[in-house]
C-alpha atoms as a PDB file:
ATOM      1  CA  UNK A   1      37.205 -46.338  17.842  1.00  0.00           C
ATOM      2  CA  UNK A   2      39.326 -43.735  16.701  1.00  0.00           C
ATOM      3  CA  UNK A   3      38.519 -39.615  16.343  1.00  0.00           C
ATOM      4  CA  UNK A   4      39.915 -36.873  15.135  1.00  0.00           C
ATOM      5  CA  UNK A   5      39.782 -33.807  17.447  1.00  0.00           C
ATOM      6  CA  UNK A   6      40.736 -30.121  15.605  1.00  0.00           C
ATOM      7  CA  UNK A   7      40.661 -27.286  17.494  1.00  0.00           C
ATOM      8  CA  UNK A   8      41.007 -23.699  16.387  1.00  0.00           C
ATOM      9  CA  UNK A   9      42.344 -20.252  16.601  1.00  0.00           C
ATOM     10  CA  UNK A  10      43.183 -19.996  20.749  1.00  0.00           C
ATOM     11  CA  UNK A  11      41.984 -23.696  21.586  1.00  0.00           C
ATOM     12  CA  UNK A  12      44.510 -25.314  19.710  1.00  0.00           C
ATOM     13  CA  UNK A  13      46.538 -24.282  23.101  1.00  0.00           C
ATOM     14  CA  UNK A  14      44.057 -26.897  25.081  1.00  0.00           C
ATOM     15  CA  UNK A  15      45.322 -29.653  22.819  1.00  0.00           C
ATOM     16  CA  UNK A  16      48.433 -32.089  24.269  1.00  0.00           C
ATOM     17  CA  UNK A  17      51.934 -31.114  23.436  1.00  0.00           C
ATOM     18  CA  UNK A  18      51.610 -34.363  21.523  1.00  0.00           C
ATOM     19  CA  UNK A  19      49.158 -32.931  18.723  1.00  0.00           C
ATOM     20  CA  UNK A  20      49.819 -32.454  15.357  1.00  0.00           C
ATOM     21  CA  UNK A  21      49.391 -29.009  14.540  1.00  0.00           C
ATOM     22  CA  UNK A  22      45.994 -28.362  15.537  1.00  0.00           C
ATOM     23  CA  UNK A  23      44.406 -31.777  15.587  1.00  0.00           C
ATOM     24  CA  UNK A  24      44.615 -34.855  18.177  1.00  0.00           C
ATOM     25  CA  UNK A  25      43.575 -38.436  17.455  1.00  0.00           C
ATOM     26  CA  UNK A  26      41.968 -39.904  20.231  1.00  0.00           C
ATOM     27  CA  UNK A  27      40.601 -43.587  20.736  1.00  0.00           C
ATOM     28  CA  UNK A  28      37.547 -43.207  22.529  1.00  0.00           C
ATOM     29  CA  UNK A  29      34.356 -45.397  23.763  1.00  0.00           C
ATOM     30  CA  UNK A  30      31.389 -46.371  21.576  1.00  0.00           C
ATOM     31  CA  UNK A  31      28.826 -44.245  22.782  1.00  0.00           C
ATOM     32  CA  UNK A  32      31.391 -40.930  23.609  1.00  0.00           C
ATOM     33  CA  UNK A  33      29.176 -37.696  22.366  1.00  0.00           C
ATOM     34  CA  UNK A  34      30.433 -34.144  20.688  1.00  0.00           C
ATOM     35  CA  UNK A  35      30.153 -32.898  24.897  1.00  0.00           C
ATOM     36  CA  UNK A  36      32.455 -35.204  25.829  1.00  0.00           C
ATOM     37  CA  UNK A  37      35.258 -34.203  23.814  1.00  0.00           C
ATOM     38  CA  UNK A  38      34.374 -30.672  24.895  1.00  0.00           C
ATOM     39  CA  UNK A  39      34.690 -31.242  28.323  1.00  0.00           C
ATOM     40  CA  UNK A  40      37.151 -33.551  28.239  1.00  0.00           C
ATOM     41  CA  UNK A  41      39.522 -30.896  26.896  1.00  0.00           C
ATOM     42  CA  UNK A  42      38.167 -28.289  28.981  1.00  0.00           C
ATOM     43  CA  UNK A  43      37.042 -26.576  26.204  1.00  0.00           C
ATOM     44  CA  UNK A  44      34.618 -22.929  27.798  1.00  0.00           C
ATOM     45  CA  UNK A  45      31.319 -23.623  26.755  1.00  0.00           C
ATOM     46  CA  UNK A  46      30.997 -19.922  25.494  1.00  0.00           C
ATOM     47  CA  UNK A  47      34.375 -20.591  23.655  1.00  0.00           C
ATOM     48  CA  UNK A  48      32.738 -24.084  21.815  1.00  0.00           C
ATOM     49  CA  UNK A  49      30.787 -21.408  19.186  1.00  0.00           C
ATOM     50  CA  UNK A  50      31.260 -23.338  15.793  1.00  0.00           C
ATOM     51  CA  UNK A  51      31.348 -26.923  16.243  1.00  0.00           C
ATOM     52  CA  UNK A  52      31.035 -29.436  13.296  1.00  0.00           C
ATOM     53  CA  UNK A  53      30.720 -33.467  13.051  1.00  0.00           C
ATOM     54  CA  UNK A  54      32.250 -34.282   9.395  1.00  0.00           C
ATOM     55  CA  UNK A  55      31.766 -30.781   8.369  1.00  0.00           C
ATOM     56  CA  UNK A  56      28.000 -30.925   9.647  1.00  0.00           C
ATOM     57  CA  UNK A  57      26.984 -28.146  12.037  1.00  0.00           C
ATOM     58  CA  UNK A  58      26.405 -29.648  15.707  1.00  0.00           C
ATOM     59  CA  UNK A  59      24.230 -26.900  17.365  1.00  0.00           C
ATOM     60  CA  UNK A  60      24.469 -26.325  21.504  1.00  0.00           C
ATOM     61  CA  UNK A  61      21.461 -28.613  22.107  1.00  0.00           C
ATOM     62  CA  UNK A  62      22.548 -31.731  20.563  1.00  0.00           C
ATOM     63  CA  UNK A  63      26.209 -31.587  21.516  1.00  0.00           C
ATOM     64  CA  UNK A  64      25.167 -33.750  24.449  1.00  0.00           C
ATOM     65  CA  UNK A  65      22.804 -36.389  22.247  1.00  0.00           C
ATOM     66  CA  UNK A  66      24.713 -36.493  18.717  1.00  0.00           C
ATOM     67  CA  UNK A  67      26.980 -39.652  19.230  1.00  0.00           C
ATOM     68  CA  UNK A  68      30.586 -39.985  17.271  1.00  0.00           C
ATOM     69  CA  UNK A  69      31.544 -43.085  15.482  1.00  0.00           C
ATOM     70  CA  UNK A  70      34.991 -44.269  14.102  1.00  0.00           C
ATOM     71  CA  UNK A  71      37.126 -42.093  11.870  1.00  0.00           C
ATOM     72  CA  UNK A  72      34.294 -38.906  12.430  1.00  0.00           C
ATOM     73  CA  UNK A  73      36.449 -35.715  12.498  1.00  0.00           C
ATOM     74  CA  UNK A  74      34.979 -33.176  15.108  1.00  0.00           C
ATOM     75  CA  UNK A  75      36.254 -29.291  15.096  1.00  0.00           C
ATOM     76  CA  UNK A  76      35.884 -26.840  17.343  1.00  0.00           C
ATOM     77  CA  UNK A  77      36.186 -23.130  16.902  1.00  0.00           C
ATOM     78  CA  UNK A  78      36.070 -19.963  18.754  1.00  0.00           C
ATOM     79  CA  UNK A  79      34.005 -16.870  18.423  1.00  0.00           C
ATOM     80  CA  UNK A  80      35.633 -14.911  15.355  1.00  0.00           C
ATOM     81  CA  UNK A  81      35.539 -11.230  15.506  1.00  0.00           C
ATOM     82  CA  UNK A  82      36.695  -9.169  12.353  1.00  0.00           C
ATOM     83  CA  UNK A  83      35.805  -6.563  10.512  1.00  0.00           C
END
């Protein structure tokens, strides 16, 4: 199955040179959860602060439980600090 992979601000720099901009298709297993992709980048857990399945917020506890299916879009984003 096929999933779209967007990381943000700093992490787009763990992505493969391949990427488009900041996003990577992947094909991936049935069964592959929001963790997986995490790790499997080598995303820093403390750096995985906004995560979102389809635009749905994914909190830390269920990154490990909530399963992807084809053509879900998962993004990953850093702490933001502003002002």
């Amino acid at each position: 199955m096929k999933v779209a992979f967007k990381l943000f601000a700093t992490l787009t720099d763990l992505l493969p040179p391949e990427r488009e901009g900041n996003v990577v298709v992947l094909d991936v297993d049935e069964g592959t959860c929001v963790q997986d992709l995490i790790d499997r980048f080598r995303v820093p857990p403390k750096s995985a602060h906004l995560v979102l399945v389809n635009g749905v917020f994914v909190p830390p506890g269920a990154r490990s439980a909530r399963r992807l299916a084809d053509q879900d879009e998962l993004a990953v984003w850093p702490p933001i600090a502003g002002g």
